[in-house]
N, C-alpha and C. Protein backbone atom coordinates (compact mmCIF):
# COMPACT_ATOMS: atom_id res chain seq x y z
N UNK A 1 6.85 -1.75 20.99
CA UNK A 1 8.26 -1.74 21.26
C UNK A 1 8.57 -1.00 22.56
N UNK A 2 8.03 0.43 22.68
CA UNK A 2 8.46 1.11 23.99
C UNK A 2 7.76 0.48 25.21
N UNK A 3 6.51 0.29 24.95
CA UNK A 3 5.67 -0.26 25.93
C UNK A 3 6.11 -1.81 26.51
N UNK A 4 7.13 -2.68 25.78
CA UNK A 4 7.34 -4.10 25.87
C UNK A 4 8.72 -4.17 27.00
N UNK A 5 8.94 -2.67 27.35
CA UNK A 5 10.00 -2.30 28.34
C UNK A 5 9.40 -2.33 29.70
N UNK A 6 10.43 -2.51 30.77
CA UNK A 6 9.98 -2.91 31.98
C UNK A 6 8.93 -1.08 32.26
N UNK A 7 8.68 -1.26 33.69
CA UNK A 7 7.76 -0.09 33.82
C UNK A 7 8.66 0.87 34.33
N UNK A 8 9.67 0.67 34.98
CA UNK A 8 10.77 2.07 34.89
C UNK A 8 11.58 2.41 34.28
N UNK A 9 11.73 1.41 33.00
CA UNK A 9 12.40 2.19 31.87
C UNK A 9 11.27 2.90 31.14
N UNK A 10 9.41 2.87 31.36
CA UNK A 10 8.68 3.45 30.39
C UNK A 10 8.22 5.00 31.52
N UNK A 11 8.57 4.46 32.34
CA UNK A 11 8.60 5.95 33.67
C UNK A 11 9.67 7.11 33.23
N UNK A 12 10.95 6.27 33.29
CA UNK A 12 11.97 7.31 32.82
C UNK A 12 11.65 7.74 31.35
N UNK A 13 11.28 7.06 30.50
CA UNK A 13 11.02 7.83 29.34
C UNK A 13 10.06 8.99 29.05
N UNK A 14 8.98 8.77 29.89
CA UNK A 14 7.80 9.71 30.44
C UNK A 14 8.53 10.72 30.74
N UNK A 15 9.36 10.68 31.56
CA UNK A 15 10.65 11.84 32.83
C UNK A 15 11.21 12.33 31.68
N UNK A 16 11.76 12.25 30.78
CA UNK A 16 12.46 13.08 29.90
C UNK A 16 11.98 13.00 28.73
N UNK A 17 11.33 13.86 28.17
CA UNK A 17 11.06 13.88 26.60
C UNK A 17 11.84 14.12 25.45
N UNK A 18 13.30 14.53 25.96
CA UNK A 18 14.50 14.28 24.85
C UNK A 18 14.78 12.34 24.72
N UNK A 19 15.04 12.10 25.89
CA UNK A 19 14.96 10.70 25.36
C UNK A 19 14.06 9.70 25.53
N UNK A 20 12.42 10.12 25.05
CA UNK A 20 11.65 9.62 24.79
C UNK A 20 11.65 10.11 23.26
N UNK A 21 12.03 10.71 22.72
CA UNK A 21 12.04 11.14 21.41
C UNK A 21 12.95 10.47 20.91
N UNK A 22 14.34 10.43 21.12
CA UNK A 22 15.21 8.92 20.87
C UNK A 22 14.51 8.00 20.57
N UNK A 23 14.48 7.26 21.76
CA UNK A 23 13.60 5.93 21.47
C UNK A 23 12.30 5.96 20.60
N UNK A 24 11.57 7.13 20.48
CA UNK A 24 10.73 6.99 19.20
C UNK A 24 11.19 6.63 18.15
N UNK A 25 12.03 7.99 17.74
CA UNK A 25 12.76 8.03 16.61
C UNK A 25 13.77 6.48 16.45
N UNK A 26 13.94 5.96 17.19
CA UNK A 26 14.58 4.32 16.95
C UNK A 26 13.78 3.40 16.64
N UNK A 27 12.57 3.18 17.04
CA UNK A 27 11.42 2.63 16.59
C UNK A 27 10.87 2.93 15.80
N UNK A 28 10.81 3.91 15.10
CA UNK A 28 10.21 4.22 13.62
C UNK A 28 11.34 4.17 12.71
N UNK A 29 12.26 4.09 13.10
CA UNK A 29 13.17 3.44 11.62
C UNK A 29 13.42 2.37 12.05
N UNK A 30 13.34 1.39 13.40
CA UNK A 30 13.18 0.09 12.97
C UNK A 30 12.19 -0.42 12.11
N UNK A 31 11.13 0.06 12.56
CA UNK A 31 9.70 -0.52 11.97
C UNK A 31 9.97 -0.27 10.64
N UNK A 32 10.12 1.01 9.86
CA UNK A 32 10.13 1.32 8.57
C UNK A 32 11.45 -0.02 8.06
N UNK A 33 12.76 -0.49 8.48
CA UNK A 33 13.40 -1.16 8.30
C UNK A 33 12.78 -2.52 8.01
N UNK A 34 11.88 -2.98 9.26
CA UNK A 34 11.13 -4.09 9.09
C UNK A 34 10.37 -4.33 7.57
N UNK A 35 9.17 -3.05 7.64
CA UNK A 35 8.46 -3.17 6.79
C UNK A 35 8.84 -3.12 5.34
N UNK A 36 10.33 -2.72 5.15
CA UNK A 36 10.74 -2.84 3.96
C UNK A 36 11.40 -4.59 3.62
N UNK A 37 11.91 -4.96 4.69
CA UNK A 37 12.48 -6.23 4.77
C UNK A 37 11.15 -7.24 4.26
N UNK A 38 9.85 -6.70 5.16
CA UNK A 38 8.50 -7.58 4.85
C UNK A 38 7.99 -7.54 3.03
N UNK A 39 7.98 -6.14 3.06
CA UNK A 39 7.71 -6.36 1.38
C UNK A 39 8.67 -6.96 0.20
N UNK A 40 10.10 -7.01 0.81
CA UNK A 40 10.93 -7.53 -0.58
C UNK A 40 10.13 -9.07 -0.34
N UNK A 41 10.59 -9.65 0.75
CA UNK A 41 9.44 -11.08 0.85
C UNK A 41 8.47 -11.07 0.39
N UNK A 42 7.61 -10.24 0.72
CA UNK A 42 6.36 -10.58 -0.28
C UNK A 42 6.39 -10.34 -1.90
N UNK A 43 7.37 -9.48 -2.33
CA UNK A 43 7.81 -9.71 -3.51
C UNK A 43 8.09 -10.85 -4.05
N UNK A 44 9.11 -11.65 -3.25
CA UNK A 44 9.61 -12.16 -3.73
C UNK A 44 8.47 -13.90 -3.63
N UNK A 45 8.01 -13.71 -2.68
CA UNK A 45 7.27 -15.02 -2.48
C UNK A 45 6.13 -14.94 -3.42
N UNK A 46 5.67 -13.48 -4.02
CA UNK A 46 4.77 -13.87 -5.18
C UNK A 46 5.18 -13.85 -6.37
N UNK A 47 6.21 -13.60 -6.64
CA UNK A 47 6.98 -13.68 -7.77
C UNK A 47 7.27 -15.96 -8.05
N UNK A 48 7.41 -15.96 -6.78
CA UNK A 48 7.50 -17.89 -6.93
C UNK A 48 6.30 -18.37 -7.02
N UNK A 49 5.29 -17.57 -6.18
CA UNK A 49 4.05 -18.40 -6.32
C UNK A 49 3.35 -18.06 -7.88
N UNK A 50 3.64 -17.09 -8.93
CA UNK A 50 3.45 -16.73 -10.14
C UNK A 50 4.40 -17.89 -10.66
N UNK A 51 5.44 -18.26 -10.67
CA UNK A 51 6.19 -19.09 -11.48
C UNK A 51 5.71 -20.08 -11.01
N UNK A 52 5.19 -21.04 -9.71
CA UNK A 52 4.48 -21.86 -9.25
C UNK A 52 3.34 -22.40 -10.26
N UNK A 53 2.62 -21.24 -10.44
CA UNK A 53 0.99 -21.63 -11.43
C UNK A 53 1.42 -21.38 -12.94
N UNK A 54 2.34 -20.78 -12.77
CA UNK A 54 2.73 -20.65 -14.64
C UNK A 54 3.09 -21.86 -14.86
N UNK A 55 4.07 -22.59 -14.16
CA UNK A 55 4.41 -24.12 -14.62
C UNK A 55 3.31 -25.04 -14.50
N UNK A 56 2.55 -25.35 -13.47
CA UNK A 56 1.27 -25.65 -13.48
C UNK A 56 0.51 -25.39 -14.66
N UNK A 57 0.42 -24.52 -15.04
CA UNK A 57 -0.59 -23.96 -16.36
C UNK A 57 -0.25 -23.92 -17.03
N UNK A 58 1.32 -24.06 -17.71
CA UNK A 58 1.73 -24.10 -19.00
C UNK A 58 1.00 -25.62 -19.19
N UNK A 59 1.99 -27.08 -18.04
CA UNK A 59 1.76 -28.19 -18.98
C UNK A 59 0.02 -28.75 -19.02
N UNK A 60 -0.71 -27.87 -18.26
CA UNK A 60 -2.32 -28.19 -18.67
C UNK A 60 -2.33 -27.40 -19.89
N UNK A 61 -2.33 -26.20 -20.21
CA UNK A 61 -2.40 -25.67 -21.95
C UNK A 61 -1.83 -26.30 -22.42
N UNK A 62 -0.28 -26.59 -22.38
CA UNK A 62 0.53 -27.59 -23.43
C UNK A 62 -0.24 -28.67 -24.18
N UNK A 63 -1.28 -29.39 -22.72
CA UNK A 63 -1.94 -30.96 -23.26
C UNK A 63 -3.12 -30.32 -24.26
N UNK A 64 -3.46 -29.04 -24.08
CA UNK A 64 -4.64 -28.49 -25.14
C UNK A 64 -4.33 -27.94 -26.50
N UNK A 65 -3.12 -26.84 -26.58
CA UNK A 65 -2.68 -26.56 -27.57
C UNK A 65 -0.96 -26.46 -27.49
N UNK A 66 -0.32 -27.79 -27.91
CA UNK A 66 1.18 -27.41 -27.41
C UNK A 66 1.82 -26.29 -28.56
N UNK A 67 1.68 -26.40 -29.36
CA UNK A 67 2.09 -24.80 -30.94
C UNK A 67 2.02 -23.70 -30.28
N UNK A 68 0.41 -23.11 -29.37
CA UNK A 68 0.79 -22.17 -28.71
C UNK A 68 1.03 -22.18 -26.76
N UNK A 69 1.00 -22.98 -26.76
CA UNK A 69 1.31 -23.03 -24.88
C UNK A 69 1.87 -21.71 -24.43
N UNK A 70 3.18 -21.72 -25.09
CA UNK A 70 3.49 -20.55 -24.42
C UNK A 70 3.09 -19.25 -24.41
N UNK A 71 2.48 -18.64 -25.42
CA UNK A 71 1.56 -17.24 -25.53
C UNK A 71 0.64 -17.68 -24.86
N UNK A 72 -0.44 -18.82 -25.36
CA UNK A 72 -1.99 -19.09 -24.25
C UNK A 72 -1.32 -18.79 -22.60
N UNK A 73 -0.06 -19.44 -22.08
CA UNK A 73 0.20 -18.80 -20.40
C UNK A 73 0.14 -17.88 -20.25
N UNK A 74 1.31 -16.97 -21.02
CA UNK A 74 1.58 -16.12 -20.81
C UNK A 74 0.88 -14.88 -20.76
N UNK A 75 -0.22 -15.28 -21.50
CA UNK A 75 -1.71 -14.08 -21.59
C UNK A 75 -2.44 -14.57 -20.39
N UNK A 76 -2.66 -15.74 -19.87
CA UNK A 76 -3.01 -16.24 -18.59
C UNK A 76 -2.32 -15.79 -17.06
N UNK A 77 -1.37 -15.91 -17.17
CA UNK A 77 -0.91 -15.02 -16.53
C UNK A 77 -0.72 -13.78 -15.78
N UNK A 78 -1.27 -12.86 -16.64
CA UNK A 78 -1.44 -11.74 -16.54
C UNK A 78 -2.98 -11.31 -15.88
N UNK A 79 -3.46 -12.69 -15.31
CA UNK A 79 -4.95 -12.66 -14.60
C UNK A 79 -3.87 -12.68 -13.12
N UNK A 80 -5.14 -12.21 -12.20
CA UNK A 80 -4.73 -12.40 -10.82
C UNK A 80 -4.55 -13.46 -10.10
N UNK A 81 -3.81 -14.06 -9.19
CA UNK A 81 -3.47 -15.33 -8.71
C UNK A 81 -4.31 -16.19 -8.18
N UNK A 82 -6.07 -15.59 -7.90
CA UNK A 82 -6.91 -15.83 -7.35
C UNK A 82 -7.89 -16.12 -8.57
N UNK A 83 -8.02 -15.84 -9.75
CA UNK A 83 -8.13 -16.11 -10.82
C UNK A 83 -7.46 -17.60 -11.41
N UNK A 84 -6.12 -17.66 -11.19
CA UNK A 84 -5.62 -18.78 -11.96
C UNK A 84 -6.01 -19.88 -10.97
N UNK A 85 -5.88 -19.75 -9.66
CA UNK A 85 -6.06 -20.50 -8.79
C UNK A 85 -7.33 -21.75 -9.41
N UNK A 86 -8.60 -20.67 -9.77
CA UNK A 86 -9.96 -21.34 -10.41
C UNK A 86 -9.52 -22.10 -11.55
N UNK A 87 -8.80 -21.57 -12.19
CA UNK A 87 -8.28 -22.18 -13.76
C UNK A 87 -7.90 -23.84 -13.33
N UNK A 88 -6.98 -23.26 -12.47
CA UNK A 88 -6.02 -24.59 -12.35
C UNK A 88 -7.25 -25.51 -11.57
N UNK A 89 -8.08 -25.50 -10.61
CA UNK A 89 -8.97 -26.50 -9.99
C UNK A 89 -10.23 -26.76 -10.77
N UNK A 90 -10.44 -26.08 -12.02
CA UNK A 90 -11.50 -26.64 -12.64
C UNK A 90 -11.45 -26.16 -14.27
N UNK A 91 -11.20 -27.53 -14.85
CA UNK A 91 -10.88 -27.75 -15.97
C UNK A 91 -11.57 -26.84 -17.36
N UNK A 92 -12.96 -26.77 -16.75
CA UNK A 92 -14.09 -26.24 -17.95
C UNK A 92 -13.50 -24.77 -18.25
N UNK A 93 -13.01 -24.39 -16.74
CA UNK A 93 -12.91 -22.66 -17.30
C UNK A 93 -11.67 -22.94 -18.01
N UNK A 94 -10.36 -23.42 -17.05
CA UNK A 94 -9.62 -23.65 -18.05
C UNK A 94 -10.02 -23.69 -19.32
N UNK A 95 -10.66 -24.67 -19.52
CA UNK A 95 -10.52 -24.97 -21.41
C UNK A 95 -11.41 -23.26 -21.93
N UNK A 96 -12.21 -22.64 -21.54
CA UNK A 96 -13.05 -21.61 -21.73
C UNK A 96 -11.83 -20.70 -22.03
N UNK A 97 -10.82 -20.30 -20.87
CA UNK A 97 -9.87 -19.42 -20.94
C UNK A 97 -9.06 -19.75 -21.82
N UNK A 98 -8.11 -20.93 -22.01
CA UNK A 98 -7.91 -21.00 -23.29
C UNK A 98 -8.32 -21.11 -25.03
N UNK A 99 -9.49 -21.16 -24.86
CA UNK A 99 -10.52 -21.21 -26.42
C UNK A 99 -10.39 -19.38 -26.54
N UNK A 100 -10.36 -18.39 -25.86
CA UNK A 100 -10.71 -16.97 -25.42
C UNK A 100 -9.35 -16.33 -25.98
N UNK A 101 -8.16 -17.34 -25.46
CA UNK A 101 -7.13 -16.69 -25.63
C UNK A 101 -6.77 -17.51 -26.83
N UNK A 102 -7.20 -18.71 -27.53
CA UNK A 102 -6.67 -19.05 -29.14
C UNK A 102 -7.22 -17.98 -29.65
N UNK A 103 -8.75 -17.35 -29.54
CA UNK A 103 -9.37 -16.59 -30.59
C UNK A 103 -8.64 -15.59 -30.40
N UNK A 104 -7.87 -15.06 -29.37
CA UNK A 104 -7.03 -13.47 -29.78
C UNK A 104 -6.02 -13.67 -30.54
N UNK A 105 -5.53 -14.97 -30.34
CA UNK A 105 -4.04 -15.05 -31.02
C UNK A 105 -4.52 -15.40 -32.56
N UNK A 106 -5.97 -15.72 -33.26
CA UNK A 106 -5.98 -16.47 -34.64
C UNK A 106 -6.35 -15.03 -34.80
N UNK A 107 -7.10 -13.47 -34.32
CA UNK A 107 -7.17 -12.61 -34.39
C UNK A 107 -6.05 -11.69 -34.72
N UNK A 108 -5.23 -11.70 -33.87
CA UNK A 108 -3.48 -11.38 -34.39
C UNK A 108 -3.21 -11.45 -35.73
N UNK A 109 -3.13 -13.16 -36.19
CA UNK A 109 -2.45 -13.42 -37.23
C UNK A 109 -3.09 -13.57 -38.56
């Protein structure tokens, strides 16, 4: 940010260290501003890409066990997105992960 200034506005800032401290101090609460703006997005974009593979993965469990679909996701779910990712492109684990998660739920009841 300071450096993206012509070379005698980064001269004069050199020349006075009260308002080179300004302009710090303006750039570190932009940035901190930014980086908070960056994480609600990434909040929020994995919060869709979680509802993304949950719908995805409900109606593949649904076609396996529709009685429990919604507990079998919802315990699915709770794997990492890089995890379901595998689920969803290859069927076997799928069916593995759901046989894993009927036996907790016939365990339950």
């Amino acid at each position: 940010m300071l450096l993206e200034q012509h070379k005698e506005a980064v001269l004069q800032l050199l020349s006075d260290p009260k308002l080179l401290e300004e302009h710090v101090n303006l750039a570190v609460k932009t940035l901190k501003e930014q980086n908070i703006e960056e994480t609600d997005l990434s909040d929020a974009s994995e919060a869709d890409e979680t509802d993304r593979l949950g719908e995805k993965l409900f109606s593949l469990v649904e076609q396996m066990d529709p009685l429990h679909a919604n507990d079998i996701t919802g315990m699915l779910l709770e794997m990492d997105s890089a995890s379901l990712q595998q689920l969803l492109s290859d069927h076997t684990k799928l069916e593995v992960a759901v046989q894993k998660a009927q036996a907790v739920l016939d365990t339950e009841s």
